[in-house]
N, C-alpha and C. Protein backbone atom coordinates (compact mmCIF):
# COMPACT_ATOMS: atom_id res chain seq x y z
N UNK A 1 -7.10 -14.70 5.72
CA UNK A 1 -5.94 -14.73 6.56
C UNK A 1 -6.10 -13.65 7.62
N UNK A 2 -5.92 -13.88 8.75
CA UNK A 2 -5.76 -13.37 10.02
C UNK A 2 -4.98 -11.95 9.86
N UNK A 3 -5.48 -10.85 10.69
CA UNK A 3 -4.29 -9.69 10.55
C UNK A 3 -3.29 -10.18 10.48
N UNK A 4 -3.10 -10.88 12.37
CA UNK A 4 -1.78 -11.14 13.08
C UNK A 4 -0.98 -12.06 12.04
N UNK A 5 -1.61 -12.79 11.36
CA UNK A 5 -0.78 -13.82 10.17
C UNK A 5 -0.10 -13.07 9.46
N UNK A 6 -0.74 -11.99 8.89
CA UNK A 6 -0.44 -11.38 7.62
C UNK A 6 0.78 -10.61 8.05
N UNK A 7 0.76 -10.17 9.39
CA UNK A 7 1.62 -9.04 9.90
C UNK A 7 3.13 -9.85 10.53
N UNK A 8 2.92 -10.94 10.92
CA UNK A 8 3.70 -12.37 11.20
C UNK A 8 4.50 -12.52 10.26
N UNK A 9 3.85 -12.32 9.00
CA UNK A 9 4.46 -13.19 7.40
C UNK A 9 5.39 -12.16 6.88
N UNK A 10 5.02 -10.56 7.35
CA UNK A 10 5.63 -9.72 6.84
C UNK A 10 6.89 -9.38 7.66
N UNK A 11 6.39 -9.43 8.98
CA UNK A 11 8.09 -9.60 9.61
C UNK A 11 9.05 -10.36 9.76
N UNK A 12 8.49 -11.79 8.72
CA UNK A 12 9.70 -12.83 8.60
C UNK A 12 10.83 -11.84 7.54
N UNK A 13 10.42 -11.98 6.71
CA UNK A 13 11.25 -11.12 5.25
C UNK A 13 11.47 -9.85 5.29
N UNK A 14 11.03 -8.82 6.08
CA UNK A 14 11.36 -7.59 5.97
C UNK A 14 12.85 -7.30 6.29
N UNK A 15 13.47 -6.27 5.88
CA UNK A 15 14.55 -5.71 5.65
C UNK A 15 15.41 -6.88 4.82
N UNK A 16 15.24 -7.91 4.71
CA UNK A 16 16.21 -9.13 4.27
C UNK A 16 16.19 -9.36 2.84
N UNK A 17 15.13 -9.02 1.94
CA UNK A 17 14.82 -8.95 0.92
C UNK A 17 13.53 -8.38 0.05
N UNK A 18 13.85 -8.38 -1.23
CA UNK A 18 12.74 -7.48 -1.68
C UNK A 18 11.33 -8.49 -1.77
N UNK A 19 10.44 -7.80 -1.79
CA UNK A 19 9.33 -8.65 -1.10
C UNK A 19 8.02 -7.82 -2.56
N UNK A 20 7.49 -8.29 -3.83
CA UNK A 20 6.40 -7.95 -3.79
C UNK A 20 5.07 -8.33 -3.59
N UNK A 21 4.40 -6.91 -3.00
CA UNK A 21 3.21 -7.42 -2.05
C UNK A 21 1.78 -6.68 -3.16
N UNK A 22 0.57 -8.04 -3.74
CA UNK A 22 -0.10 -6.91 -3.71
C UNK A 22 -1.04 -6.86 -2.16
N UNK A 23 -1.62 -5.53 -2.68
CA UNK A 23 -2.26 -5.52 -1.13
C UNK A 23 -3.72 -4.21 -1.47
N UNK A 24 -4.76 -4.42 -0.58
CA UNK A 24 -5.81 -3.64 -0.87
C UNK A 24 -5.92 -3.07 0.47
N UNK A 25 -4.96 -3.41 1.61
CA UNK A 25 -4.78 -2.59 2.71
C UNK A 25 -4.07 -1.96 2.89
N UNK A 26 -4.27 -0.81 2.57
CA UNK A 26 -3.55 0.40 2.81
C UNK A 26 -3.13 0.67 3.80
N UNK A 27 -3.27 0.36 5.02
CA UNK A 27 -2.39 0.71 6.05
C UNK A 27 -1.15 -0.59 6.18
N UNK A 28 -1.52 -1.98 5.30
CA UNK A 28 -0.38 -2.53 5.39
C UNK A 28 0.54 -2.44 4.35
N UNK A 29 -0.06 -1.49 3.48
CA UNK A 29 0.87 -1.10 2.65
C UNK A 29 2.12 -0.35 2.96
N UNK A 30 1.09 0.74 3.89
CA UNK A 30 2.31 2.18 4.03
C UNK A 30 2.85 1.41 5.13
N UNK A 31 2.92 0.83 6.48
CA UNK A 31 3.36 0.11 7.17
C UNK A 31 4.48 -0.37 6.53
N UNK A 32 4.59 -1.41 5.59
CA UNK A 32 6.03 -2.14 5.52
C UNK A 32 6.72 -1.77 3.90
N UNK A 33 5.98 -1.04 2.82
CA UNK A 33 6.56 -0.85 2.06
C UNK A 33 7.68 0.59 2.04
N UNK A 34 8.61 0.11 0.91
CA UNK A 34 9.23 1.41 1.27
C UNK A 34 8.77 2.06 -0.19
N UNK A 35 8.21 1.59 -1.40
CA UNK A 35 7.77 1.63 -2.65
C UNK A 35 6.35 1.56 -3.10
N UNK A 36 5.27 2.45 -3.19
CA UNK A 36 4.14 2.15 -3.26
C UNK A 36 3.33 2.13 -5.11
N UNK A 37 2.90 1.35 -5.30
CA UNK A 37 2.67 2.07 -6.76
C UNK A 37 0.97 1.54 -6.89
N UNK A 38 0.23 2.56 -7.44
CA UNK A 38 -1.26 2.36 -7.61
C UNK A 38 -1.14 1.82 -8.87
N UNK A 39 -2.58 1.14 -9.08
CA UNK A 39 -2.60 0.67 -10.26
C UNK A 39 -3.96 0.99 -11.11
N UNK A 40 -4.31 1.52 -11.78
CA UNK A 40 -5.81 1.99 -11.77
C UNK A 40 -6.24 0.94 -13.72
N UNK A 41 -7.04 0.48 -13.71
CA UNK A 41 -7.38 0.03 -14.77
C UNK A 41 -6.11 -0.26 -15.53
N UNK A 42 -5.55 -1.20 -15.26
CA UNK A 42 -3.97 -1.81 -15.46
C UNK A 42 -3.19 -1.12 -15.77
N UNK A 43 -3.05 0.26 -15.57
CA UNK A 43 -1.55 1.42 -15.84
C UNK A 43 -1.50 1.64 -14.39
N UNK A 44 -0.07 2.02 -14.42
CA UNK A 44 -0.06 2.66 -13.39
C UNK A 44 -0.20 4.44 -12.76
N UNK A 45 -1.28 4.80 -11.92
CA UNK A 45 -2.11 5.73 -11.98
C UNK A 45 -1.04 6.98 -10.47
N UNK A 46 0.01 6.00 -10.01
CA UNK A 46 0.79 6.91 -9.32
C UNK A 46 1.93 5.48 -8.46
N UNK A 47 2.96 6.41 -8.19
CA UNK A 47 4.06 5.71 -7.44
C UNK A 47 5.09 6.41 -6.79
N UNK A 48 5.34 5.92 -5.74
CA UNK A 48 6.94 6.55 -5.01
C UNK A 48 6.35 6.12 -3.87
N UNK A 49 6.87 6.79 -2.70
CA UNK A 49 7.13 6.35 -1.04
C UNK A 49 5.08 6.58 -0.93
N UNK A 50 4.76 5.30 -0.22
CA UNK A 50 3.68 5.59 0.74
C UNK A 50 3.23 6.60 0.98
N UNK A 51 3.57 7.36 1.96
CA UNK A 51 3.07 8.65 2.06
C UNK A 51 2.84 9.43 0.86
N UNK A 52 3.75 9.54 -0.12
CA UNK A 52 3.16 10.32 -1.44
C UNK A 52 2.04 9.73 -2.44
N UNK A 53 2.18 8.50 -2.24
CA UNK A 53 0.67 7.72 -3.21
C UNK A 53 -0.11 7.94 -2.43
N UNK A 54 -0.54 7.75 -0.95
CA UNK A 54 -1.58 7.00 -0.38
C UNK A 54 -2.54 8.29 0.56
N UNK A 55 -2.63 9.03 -1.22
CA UNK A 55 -3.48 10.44 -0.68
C UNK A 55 -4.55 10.55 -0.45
N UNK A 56 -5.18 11.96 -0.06
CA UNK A 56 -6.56 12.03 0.00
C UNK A 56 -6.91 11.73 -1.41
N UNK A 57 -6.47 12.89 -2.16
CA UNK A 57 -6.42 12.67 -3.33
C UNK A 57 -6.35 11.43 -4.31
N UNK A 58 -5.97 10.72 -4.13
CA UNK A 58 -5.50 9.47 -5.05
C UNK A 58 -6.36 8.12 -4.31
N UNK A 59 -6.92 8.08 -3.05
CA UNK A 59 -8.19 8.02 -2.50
C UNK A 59 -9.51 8.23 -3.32
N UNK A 60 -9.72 9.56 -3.84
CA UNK A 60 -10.46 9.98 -4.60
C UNK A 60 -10.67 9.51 -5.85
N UNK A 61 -9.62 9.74 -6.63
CA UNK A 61 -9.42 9.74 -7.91
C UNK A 61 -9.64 8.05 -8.14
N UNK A 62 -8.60 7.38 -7.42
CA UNK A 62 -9.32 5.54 -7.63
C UNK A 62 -10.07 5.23 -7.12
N UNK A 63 -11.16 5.61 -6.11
CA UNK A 63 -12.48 4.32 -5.62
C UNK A 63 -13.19 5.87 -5.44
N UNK A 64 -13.38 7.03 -5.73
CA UNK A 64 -14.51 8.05 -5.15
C UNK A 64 -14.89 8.02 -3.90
N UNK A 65 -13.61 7.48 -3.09
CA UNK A 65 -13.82 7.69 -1.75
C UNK A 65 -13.27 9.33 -0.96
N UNK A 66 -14.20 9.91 0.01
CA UNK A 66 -13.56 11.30 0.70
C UNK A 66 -12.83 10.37 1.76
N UNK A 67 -11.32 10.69 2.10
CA UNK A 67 -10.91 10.08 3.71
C UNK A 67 -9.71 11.04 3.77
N UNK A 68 -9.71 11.22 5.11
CA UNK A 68 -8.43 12.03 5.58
C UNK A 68 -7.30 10.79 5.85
N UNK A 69 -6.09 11.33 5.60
CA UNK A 69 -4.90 10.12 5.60
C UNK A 69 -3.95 10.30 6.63
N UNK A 70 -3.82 9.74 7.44
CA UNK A 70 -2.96 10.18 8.48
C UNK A 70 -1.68 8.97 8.54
């Protein structure tokens, strides 16, 4: 599926109802969620607002990736 689709699909439903999304894009995560929750080997490995999951740290800790998060 197309960005523009994906980003299309998400501004039909936003604010109007609760919507769950999974998603492996992280920037369309923090973008439209207001609730983020990781999932690491089926527990959940962290949760709350976007900005607080979607750390360097927690970057690290699930895929051993280094990235700065802006």
């Amino acid at each position: 599926m197309s960005c523009r689709l994906r980003t299309e699909q998400l501004h039909i439903g936003y604010g109007k109802r609760t919507i769950v999304m999974v998603a492996h894009d992280l920037n369309h995560a923090a973008l439209y969620a207001g609730h983020a929750i990781a999932i690491r080997q089926g527990r959940i490995a962290r949760q709350g607002p976007p900005a607080a999951v979607t750390t360097p740290g927690m970057l690290r800790e699930m895929s051993g990736v280094e990235a700065d998060v802006r």
